[in-house]
C-alpha atoms as a PDB file:
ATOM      1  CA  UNK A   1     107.870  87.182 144.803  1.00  0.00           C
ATOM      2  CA  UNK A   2     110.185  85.051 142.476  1.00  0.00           C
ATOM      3  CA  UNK A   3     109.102  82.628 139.925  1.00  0.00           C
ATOM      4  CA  UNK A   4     111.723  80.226 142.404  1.00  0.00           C
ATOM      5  CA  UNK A   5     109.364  80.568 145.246  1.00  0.00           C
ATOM      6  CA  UNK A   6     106.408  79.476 142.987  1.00  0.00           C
ATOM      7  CA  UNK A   7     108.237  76.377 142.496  1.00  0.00           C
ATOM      8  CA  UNK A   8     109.461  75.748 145.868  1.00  0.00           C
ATOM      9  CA  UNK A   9     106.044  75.785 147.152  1.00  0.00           C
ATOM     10  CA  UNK A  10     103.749  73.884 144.318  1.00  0.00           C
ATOM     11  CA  UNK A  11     106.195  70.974 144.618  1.00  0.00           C
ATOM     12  CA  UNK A  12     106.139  70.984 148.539  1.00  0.00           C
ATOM     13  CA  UNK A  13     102.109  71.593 147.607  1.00  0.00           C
ATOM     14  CA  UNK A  14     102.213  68.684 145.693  1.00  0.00           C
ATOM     15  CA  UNK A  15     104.383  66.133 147.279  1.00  0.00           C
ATOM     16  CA  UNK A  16     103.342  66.995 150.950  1.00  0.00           C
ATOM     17  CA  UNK A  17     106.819  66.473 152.335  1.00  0.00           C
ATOM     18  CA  UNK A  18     109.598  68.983 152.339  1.00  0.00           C
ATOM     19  CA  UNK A  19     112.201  65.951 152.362  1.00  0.00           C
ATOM     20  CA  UNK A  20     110.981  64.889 148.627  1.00  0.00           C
ATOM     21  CA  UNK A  21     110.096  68.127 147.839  1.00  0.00           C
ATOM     22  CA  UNK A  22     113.678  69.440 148.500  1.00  0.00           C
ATOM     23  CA  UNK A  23     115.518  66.224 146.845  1.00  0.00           C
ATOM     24  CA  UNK A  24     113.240  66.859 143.396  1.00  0.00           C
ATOM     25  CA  UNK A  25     113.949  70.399 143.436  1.00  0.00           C
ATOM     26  CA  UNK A  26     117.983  69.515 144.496  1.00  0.00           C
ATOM     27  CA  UNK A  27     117.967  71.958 146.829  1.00  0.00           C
ATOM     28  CA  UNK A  28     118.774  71.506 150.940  1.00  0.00           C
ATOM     29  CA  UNK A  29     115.580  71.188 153.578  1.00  0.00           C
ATOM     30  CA  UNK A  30     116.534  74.565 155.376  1.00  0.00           C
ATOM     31  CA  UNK A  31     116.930  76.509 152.587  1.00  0.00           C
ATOM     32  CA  UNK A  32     113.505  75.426 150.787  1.00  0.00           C
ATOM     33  CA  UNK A  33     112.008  75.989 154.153  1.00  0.00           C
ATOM     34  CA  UNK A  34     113.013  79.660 154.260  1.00  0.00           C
ATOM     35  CA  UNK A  35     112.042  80.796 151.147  1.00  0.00           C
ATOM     36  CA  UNK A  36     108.540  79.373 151.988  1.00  0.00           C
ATOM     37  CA  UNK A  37     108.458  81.160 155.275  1.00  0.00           C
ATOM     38  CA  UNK A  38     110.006  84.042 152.987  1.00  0.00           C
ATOM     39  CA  UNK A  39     106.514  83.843 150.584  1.00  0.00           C
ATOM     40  CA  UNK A  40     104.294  83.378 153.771  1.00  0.00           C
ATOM     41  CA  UNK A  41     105.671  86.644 154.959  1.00  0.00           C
ATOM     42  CA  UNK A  42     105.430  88.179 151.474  1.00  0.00           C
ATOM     43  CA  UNK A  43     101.649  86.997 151.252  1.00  0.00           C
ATOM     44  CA  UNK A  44     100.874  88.010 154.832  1.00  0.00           C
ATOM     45  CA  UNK A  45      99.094  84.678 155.012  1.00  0.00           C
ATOM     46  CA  UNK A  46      99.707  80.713 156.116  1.00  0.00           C
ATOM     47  CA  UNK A  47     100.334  78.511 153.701  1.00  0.00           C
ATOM     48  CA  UNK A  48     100.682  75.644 155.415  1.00  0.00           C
ATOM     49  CA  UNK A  49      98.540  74.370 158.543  1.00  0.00           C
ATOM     50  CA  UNK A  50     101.995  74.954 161.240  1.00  0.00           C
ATOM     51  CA  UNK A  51      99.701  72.709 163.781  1.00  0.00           C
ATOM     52  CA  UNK A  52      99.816  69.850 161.729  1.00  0.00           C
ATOM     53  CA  UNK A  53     103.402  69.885 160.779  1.00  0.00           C
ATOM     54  CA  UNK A  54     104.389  70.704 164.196  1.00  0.00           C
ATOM     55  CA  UNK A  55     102.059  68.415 166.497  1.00  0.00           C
ATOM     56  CA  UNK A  56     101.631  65.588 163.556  1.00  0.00           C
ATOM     57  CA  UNK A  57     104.356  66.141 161.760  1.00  0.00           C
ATOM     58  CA  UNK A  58     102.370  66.704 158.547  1.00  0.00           C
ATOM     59  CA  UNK A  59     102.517  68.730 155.571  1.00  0.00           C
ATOM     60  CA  UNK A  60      98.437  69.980 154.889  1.00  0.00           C
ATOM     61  CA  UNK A  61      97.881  72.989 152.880  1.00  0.00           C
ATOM     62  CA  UNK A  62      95.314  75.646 154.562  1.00  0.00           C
ATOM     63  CA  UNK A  63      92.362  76.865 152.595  1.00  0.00           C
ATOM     64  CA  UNK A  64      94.686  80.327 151.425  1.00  0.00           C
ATOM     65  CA  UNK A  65      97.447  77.433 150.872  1.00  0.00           C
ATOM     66  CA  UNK A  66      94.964  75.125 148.128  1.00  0.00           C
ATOM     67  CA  UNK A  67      93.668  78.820 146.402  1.00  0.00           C
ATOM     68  CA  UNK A  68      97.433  79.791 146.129  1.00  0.00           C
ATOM     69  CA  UNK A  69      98.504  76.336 144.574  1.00  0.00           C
ATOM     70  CA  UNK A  70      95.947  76.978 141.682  1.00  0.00           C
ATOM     71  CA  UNK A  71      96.977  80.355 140.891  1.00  0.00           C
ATOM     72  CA  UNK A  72     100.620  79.144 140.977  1.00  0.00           C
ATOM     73  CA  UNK A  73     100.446  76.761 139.226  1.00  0.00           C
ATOM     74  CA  UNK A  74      98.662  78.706 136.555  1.00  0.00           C
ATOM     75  CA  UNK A  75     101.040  81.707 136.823  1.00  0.00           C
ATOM     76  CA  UNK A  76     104.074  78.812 136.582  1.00  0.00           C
ATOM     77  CA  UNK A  77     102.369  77.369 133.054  1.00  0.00           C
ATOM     78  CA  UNK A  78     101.923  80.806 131.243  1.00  0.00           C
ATOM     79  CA  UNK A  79     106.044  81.586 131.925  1.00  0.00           C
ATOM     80  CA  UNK A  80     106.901  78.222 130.736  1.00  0.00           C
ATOM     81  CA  UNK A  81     104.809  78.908 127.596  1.00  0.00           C
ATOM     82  CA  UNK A  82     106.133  82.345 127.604  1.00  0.00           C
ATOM     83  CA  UNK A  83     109.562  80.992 127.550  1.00  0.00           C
ATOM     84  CA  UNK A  84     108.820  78.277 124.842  1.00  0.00           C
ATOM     85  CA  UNK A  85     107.313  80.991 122.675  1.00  0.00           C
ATOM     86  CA  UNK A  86     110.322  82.955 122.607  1.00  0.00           C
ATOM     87  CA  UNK A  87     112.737  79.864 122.003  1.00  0.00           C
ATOM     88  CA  UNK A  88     110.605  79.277 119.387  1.00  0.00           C
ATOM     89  CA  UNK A  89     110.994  82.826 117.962  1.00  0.00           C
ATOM     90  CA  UNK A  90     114.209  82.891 118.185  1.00  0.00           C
ATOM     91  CA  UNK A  91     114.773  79.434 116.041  1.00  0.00           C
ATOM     92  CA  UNK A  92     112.701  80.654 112.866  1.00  0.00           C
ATOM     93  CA  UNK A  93     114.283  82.791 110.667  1.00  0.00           C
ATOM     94  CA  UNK A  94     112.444  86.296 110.766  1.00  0.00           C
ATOM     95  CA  UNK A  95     110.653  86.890 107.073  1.00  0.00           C
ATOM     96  CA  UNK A  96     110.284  90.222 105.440  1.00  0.00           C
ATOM     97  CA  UNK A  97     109.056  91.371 102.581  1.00  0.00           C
ATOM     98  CA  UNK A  98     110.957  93.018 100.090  1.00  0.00           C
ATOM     99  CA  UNK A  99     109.674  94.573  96.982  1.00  0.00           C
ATOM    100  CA  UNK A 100     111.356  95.684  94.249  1.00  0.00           C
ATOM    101  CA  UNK A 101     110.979  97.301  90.379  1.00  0.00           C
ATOM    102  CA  UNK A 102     110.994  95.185  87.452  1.00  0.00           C
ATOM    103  CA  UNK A 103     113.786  97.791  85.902  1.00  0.00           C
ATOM    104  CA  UNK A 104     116.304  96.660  88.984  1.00  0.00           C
ATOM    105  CA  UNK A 105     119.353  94.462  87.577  1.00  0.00           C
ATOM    106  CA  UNK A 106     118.403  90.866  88.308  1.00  0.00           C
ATOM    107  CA  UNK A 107     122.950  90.708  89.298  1.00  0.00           C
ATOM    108  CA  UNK A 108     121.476  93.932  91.605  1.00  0.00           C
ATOM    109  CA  UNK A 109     118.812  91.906  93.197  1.00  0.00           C
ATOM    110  CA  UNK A 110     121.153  88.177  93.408  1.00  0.00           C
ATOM    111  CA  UNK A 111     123.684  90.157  94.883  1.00  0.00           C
ATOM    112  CA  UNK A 112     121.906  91.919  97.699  1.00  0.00           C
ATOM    113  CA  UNK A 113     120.395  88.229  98.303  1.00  0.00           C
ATOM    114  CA  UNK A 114     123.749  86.640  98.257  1.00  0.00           C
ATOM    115  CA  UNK A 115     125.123  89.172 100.769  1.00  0.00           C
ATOM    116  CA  UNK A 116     122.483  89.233 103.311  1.00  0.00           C
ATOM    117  CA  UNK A 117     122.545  84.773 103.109  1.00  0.00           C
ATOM    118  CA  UNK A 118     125.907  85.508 103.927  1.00  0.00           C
ATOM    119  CA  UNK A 119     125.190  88.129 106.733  1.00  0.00           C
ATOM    120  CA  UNK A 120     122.351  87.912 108.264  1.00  0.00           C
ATOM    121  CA  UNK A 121     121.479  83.903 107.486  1.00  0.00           C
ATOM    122  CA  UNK A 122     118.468  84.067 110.379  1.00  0.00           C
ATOM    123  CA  UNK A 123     116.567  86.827 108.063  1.00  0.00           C
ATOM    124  CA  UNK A 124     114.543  85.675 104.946  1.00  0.00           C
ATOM    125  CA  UNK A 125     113.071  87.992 102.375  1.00  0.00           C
ATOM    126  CA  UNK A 126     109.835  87.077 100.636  1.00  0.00           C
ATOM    127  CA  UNK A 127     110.207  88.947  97.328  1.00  0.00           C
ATOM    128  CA  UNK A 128     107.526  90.606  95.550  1.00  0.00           C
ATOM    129  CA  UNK A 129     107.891  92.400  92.031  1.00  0.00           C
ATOM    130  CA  UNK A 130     106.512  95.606  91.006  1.00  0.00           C
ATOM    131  CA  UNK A 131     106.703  96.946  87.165  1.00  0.00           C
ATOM    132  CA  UNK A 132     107.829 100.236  88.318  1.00  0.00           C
ATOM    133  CA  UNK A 133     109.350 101.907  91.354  1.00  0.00           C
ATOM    134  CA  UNK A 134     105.796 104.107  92.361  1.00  0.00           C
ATOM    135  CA  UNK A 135     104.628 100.747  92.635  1.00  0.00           C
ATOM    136  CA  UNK A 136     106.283  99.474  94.899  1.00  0.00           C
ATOM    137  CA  UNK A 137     106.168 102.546  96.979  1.00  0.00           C
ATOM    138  CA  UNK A 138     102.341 102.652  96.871  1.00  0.00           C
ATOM    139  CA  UNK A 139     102.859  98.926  98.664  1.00  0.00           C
ATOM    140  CA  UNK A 140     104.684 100.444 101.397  1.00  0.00           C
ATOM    141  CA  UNK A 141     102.444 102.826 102.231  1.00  0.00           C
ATOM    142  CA  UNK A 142      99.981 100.356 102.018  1.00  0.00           C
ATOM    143  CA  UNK A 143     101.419  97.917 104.483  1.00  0.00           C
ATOM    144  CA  UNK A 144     101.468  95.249 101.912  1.00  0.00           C
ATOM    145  CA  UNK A 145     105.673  94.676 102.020  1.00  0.00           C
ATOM    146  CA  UNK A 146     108.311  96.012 105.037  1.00  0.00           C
ATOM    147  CA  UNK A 147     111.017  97.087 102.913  1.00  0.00           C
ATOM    148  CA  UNK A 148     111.289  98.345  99.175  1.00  0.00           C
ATOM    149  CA  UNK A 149     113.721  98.879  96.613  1.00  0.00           C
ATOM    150  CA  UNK A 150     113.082 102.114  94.877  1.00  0.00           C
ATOM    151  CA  UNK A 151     113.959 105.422  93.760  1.00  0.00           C
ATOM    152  CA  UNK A 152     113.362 108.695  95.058  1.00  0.00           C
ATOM    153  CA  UNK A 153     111.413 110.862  94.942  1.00  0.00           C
ATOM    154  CA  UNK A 154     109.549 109.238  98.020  1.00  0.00           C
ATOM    155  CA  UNK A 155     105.504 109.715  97.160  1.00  0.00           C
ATOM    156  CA  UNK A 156     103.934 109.578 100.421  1.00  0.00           C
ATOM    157  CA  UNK A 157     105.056 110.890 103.640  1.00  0.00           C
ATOM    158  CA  UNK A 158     105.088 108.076 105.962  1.00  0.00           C
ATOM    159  CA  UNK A 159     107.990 106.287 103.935  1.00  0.00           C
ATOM    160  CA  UNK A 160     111.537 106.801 105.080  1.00  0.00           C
ATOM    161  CA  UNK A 161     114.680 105.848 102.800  1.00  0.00           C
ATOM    162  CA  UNK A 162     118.179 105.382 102.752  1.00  0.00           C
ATOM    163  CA  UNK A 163     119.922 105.729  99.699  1.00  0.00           C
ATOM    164  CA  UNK A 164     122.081 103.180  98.216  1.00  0.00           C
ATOM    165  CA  UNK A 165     122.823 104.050  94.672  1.00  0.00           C
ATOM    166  CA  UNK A 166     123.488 106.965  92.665  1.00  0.00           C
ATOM    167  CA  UNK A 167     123.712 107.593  88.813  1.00  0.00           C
ATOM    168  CA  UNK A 168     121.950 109.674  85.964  1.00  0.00           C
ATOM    169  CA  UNK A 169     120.758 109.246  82.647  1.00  0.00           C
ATOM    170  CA  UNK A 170     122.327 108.948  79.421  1.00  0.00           C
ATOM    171  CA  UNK A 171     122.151 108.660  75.706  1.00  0.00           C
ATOM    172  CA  UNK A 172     122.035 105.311  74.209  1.00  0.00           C
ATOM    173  CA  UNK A 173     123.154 105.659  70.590  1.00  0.00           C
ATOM    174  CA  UNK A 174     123.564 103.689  67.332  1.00  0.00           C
ATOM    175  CA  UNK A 175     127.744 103.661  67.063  1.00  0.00           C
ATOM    176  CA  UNK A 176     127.196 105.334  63.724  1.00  0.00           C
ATOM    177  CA  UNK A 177     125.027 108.280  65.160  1.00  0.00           C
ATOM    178  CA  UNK A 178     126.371 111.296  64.200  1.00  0.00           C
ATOM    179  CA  UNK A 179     126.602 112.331  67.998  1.00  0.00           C
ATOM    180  CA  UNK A 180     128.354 109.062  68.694  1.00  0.00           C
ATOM    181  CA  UNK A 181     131.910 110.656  69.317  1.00  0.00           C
ATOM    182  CA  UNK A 182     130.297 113.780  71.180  1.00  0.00           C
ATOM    183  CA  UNK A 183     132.009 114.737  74.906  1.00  0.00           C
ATOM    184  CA  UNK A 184     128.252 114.608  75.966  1.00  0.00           C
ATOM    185  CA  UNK A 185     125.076 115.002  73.827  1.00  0.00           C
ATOM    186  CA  UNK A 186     122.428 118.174  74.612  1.00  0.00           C
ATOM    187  CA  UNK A 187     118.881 117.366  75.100  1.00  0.00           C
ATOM    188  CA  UNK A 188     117.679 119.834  72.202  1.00  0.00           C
ATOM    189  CA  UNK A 189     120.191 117.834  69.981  1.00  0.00           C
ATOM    190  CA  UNK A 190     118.108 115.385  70.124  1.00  0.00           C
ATOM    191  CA  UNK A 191     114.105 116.863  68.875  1.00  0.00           C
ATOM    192  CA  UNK A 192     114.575 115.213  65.277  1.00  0.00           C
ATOM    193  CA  UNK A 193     115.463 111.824  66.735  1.00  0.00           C
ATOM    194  CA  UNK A 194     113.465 108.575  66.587  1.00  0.00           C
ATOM    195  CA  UNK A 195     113.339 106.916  69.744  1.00  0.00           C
ATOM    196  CA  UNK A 196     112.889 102.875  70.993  1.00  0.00           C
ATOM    197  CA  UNK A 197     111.554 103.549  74.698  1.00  0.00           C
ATOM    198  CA  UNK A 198     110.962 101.155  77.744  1.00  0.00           C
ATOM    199  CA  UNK A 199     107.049 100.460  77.899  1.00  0.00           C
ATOM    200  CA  UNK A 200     105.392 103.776  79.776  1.00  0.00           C
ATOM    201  CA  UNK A 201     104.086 101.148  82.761  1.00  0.00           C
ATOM    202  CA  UNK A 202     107.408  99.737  83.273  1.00  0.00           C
ATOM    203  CA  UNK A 203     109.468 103.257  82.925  1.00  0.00           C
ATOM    204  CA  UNK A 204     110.834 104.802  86.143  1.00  0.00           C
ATOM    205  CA  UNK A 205     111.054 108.487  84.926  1.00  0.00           C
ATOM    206  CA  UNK A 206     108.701 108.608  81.475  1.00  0.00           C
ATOM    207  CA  UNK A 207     106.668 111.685  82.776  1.00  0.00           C
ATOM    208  CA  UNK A 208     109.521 113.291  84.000  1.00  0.00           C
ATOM    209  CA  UNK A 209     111.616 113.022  80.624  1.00  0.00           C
ATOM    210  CA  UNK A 210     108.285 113.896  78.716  1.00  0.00           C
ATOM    211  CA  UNK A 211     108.733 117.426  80.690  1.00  0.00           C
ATOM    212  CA  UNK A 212     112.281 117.874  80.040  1.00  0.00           C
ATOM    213  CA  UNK A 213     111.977 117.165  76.440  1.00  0.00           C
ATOM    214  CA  UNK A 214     108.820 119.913  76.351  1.00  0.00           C
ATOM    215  CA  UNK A 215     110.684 122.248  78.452  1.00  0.00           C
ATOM    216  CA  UNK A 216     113.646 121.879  75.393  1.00  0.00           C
ATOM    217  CA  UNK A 217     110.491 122.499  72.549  1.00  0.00           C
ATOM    218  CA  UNK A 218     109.992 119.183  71.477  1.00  0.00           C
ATOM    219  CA  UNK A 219     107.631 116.337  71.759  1.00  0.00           C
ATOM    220  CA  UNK A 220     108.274 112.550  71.483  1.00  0.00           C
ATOM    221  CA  UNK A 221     104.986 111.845  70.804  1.00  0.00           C
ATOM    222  CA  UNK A 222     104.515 109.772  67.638  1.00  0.00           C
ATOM    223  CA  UNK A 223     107.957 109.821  67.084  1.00  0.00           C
ATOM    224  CA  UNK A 224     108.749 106.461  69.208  1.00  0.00           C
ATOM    225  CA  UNK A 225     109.034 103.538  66.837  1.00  0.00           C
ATOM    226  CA  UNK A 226     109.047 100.313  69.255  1.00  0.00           C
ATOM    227  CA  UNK A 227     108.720  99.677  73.266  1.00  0.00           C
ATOM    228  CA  UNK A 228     110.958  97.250  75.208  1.00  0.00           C
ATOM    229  CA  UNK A 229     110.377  95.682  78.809  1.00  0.00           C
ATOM    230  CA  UNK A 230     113.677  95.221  79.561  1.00  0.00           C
ATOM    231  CA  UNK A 231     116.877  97.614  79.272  1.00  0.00           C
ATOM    232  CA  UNK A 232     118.363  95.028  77.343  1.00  0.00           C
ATOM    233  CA  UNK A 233     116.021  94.373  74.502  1.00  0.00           C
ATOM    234  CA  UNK A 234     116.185  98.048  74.704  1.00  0.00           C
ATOM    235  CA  UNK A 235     119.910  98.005  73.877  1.00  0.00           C
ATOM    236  CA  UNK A 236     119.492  95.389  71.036  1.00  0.00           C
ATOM    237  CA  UNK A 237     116.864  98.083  69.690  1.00  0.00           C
ATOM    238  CA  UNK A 238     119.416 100.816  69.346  1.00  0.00           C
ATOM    239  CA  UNK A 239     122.052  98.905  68.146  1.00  0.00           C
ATOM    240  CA  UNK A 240     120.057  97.901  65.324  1.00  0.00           C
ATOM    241  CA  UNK A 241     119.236 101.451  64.479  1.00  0.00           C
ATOM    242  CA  UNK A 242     115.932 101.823  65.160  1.00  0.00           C
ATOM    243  CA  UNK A 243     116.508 104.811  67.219  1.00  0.00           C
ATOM    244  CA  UNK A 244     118.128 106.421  70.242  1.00  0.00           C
ATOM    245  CA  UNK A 245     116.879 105.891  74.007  1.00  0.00           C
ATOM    246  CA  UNK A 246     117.269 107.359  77.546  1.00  0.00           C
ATOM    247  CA  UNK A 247     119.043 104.798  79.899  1.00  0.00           C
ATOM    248  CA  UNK A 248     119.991 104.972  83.435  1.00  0.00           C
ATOM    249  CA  UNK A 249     124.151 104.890  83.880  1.00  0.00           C
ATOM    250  CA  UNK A 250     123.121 102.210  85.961  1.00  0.00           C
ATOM    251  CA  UNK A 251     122.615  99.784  83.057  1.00  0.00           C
ATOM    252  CA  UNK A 252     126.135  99.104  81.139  1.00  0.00           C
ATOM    253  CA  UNK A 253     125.714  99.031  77.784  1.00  0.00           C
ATOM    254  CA  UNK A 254     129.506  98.784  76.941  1.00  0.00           C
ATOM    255  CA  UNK A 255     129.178  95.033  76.083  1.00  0.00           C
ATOM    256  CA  UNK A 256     126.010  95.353  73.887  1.00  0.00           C
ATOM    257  CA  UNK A 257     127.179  95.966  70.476  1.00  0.00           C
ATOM    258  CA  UNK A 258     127.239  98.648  67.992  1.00  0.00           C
ATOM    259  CA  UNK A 259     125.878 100.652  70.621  1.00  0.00           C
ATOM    260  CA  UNK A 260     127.406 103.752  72.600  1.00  0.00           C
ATOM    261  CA  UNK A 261     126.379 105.683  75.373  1.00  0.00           C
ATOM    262  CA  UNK A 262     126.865 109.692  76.248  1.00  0.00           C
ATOM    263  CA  UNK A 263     125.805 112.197  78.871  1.00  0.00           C
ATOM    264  CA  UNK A 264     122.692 113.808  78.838  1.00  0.00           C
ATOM    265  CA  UNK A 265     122.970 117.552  79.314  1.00  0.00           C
ATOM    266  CA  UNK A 266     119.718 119.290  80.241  1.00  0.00           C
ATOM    267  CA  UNK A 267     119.317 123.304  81.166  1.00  0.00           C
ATOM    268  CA  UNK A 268     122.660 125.011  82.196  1.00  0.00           C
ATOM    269  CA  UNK A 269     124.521 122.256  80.713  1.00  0.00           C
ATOM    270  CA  UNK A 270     123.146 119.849  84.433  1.00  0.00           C
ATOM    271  CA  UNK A 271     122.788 116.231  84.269  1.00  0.00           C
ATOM    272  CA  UNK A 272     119.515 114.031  85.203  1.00  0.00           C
ATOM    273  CA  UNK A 273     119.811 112.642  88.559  1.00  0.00           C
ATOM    274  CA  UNK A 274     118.610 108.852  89.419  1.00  0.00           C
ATOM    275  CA  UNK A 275     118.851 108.294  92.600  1.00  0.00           C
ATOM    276  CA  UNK A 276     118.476 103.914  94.095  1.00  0.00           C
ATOM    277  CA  UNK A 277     117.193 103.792  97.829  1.00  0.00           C
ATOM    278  CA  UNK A 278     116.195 101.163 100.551  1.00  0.00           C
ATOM    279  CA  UNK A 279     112.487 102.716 101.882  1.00  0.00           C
ATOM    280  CA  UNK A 280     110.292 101.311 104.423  1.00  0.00           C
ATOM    281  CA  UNK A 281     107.503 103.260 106.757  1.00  0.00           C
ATOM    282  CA  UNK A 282     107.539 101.188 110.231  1.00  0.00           C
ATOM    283  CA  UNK A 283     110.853 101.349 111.100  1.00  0.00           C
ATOM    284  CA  UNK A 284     110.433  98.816 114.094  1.00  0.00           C
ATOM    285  CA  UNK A 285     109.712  96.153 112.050  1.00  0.00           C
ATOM    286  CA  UNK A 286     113.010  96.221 109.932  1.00  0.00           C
ATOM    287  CA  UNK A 287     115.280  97.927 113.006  1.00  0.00           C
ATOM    288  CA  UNK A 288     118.824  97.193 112.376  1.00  0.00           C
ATOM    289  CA  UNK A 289     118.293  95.281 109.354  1.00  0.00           C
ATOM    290  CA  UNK A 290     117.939  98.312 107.160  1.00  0.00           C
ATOM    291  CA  UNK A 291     121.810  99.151 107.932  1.00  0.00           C
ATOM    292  CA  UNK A 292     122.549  95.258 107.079  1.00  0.00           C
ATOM    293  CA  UNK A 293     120.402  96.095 103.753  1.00  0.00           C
ATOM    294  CA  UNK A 294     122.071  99.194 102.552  1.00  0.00           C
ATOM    295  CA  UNK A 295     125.497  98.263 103.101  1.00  0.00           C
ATOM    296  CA  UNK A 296     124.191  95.086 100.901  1.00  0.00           C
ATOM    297  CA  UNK A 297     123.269  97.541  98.192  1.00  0.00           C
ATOM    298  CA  UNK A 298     126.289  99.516  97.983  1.00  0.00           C
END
């Protein structure tokens, strides 16, 4: 049974003549009579009283005829709104939301923005901000936002990422430091410093630095003179002296003056890896716009 037969036979159903029935529907006479006889056959039942058209020459429904107009009628209204639902889909941008760490580069964020207005102009992100990169994991997994950008490691299982960004972290110093003109700067170099830090709930990595400055006999504790909530206020910090800080290579500090940056060197001389990644746990919901997202990031 076709949706076309449906229509063929409400509008005979209706009109009660298969000349005006035929001219609405712009269709020939014969042919709208066959694919009624074609439904008749289909349904195994009369549709029309053949005794009254034939002896009469009028067009009366039978009691399976006026049961079968209802229901197609019905049937007819729900794929109309079906359709109209789906046009209407289609015309409204689809809206996702996108989380992201206070640490990100606002030029990172405005850029991925600019790219995907640019690319993908039916998609719309509604952007939520997290003060650190667990946070906005912990959203994922709680169904709160579709897609995050984070850092690895991922926290809870469900998540899936794709990474987008790559770097490590590195020595902010005072241009006068001693260790200023070093090739890289060890991490035990560094157990007499004072230290201007980014504030603990806004810090990507604090714990894990905490453990790589234990692991090289040393403690920071008490020996960090101010806290920053932004990389850089954290710059201006260093460059007036007030100590030395941990940045990510991310964050170019090469315009910020009287300040210099240098590798970190860790255990068998290895670098700390920071790793930038587009995450997201139902992967239906952001389908092929997580490739349109990560080639944004890069």
């Amino acid at each position: 049974m076709e949706f076309r037969q449906l229509r063929y036979f409400t509008a005979v159903a209706t009109e009660l003549h298969f000349g005006r029935a035929a001219d609405k529907l712009c269709v020939s006479q014969p042919a709208l009579s066959q694919q009624i006889q074609l439904l008749e056959k289909e349904l195994q039942v009369a549709l029309f009283d053949q005794h009254q058209r034939q002896r009469q020459r009028r067009v009366v429904l039978t009691a399976a005829g006026a049961v079968f107009l209802a229901e197609a009628q019905r049937l007819l209204q729900l794929h109309q709104e079906a359709i109209e639902a789906v046009r209407l889909a289609g015309a409204q941008p689809q809206t996702l939301g996108l989380g992201y760490y206070q640490l990100l580069r606002p030029e990172r964020l405005a850029g991925i923005m600019q790219c995907f207005a640019q690319n993908c102009p039916e998609v719309q992100f509604q952007l939520h901000e997290f003060p650190n990169y667990q946070a906005v994991q912990h959203a994922l997994a709680a169904g709160r936002i579709a897609v995050g950008l984070t850092m690895l490691p991922l926290l809870h299982p469900a998540l899936t990422a794709r990474t987008f960004g790559q770097g490590e972290l590195v020595v902010a110093l005072p241009a006068t430091h001693p260790l200023a003109a070093a090739e890289a700067v060890l991490l035990e170099q560094l157990a007499h410093e004072k230290w201007v830090e980014i504030s603990r709930n806004l810090h990507p990595v604090y714990d894990e630095i905490e453990q790589l400055c234990q692991r090289a006999g040393f403690s920071r504790q008490g020996a960090i003179m101010q806290e920053a909530s932004s990389l850089e206020l954290l710059g201006h910090f260093v460059g007036l002296g007030i100590g030395v800080a941990f940045v990510p290579s991310f964050f170019d500090m090469g315009t910020m003056p009287r300040v210099v940056t240098r590798p970190l060197r860790v255990a068998n001389g290895s670098s700390v890896t920071l790793t930038q990644c587009v995450a997201f746990q139902d992967a239906q919901s952001v389908g092929p716009l997580l490739q349109a997202l990560a080639q944004c990031c890069l």
